[in-house]
Protein backbone atom coordinates (compact mmCIF):
# COMPACT_ATOMS: atom_id res chain seq x y z
CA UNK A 1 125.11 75.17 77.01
CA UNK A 2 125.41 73.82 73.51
CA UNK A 3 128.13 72.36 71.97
CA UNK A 4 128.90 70.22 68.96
CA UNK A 5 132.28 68.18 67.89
CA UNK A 6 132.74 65.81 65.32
CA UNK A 7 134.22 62.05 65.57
CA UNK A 8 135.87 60.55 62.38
CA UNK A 9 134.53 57.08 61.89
CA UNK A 10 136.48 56.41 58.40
CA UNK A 11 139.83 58.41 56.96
CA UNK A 12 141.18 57.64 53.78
CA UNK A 13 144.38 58.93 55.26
CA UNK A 14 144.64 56.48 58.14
CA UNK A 15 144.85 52.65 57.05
CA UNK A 16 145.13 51.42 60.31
CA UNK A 17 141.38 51.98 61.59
CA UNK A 18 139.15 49.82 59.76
CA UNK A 19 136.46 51.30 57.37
CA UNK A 20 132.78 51.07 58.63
CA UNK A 21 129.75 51.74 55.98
CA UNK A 22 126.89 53.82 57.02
CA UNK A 23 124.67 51.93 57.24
CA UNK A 24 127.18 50.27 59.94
CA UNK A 25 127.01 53.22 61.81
CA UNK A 26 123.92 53.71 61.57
CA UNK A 27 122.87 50.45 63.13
CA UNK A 28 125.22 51.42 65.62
CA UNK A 29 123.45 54.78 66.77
CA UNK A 30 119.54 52.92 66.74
CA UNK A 31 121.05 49.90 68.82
CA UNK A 32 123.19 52.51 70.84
CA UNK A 33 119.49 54.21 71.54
CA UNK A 34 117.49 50.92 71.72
CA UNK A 35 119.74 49.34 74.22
CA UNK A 36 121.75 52.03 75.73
CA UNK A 37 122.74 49.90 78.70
CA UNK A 38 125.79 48.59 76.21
CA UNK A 39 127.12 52.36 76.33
CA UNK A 40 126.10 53.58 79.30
CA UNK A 41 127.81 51.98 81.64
CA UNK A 42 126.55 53.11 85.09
CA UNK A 43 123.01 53.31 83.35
CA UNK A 44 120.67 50.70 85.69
CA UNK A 45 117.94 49.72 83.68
CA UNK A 46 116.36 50.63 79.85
CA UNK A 47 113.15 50.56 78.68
CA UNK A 48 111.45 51.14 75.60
CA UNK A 49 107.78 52.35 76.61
CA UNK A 50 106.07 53.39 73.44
CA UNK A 51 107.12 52.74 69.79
CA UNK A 52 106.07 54.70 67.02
CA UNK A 53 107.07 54.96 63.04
CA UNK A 54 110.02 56.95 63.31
CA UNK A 55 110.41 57.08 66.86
CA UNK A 56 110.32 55.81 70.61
CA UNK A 57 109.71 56.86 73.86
CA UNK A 58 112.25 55.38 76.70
CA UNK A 59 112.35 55.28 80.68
CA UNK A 60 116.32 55.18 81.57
CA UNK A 61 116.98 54.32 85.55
CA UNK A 62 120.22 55.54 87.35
CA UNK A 63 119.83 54.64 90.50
CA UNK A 64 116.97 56.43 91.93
CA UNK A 65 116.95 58.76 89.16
CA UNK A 66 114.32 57.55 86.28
CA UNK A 67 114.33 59.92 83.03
CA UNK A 68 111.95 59.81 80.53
CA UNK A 69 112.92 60.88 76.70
CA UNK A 70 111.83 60.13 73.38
CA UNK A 71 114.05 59.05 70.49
CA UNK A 72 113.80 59.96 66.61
CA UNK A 73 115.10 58.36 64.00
CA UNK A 74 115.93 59.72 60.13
CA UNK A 75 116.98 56.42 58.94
CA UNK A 76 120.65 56.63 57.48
CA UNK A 77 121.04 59.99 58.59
CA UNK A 78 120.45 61.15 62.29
CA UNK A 79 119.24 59.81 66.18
CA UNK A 80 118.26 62.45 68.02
CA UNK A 81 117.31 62.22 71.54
CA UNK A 82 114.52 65.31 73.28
CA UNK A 83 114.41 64.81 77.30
CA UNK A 84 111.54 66.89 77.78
CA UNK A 85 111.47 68.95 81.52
CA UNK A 86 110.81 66.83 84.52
CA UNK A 87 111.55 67.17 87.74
CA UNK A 88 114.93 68.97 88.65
CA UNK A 89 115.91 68.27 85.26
CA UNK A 90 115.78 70.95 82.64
CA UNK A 91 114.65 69.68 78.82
CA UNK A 92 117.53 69.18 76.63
CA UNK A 93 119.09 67.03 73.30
CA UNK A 94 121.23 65.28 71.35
CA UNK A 95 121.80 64.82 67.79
CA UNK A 96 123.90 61.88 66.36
CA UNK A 97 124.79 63.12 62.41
CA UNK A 98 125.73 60.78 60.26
CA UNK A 99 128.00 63.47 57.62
CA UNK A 100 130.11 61.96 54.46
CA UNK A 101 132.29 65.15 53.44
CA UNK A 102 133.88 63.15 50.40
CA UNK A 103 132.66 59.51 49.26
CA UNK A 104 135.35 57.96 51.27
CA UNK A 105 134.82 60.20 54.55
CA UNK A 106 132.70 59.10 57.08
CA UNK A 107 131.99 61.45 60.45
CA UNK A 108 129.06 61.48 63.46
CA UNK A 109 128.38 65.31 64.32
CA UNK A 110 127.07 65.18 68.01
CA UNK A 111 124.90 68.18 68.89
CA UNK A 112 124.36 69.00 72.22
CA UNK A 113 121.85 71.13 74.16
CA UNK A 114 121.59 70.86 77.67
CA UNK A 115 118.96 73.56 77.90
CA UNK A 116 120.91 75.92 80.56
CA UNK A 117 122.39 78.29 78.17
CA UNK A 118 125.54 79.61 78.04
CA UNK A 119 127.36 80.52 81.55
CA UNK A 120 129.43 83.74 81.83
CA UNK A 121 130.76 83.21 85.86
CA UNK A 122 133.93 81.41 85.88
CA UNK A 123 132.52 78.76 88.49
CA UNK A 124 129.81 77.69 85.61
CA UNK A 125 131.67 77.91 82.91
CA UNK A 126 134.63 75.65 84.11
CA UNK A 127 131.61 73.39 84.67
CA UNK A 128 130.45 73.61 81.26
CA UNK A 129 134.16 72.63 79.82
CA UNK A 130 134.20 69.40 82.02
CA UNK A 131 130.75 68.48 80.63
CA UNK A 132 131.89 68.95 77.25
CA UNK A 133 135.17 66.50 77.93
CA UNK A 134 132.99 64.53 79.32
CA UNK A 135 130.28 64.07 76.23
CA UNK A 136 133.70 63.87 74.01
CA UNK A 137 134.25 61.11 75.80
CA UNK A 138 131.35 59.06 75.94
CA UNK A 139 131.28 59.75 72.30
CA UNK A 140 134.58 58.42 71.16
CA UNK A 141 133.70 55.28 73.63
CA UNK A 142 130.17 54.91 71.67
CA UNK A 143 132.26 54.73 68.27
CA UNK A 144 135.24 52.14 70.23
CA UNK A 145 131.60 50.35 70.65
CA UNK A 146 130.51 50.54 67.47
CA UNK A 147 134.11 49.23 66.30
CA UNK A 148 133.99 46.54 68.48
CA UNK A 149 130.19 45.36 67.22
CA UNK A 150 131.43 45.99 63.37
CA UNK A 151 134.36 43.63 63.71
CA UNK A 152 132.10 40.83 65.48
CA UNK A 153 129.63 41.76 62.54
CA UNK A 154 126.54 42.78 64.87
CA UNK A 155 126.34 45.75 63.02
CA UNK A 156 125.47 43.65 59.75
CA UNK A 157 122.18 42.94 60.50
CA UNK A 158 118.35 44.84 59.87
CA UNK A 159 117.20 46.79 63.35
CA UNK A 160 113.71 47.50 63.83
CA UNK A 161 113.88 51.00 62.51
């Protein structure tokens, strides 16, 4: 399955939701990758195994489920995540864009590919819509995060990037 939606992070039309920079959000997306355990809740333990320029390699633990991806980062412009194949789990991604439409416009395309292609039987494909809620989710709770960091200014600061 892929899909791809888009979250607003700044409107010009909306004063009530406070305007983040990029380079706010993207300090956001490396810290959300770097220490995931701040947006994943039921994720056990995070580690980064390998770094690289450009890129990391991570071991995530759910329980007794341990998955192994690697990270890449285009600074100021996209995080995206490549779980390769292992074990029961099929290789898929994620891509975190960081789009400004107009100079005041600020949105994060996420691009998802979960490596099963699309599903044509009704039992599969009502599956494949309550993934997709699911990711919307996550994904407006990673930008409440990032909100919530900006406003305490944690988001002001260099990351190892």
């Amino acid at each position: 399955m892929k899909f791809e939606h888009l979250v607003e992070i700044n409107d010009p039309m909306n004063p009530l939701i406070d305007t983040l920079t990029r380079e706010q959000v993207w300090h956001g997306l490396v810290l959300r990758a770097e220490d995931p355990k701040m947006f994943i809740p039921h994720l056990d333990a995070s580690e980064i195994v390998e770094r690289e320029a450009g890129a990391f390699r991570r071991r995530l633990t759910f329980g007794e489920l341990v998955i192994e991806d690697q990270v890449f980062l285009t600074p100021l412009q996209e995080v995206r995540y490549e779980v390769p194949a292992q074990g029961e789990i099929a290789a898929s991604s994620l891509r975190m864009i960081i789009e400004a439409p107009t100079s005041a416009m600020l949105l994060v395309r996420f691009c998802y590919d979960d490596g099963t292609g699309e599903h044509v039987d009704p039992a599969n494909a009502m599956y494949d819509e309550f993934k997709k809620s699911a990711y919307e989710e996550a994904d407006l709770d990673t930008v409440r995060i990032l909100r919530k960091l900006a406003s305490e200014g944690k988001l002001n600061t260099t990351l190892l990037n």
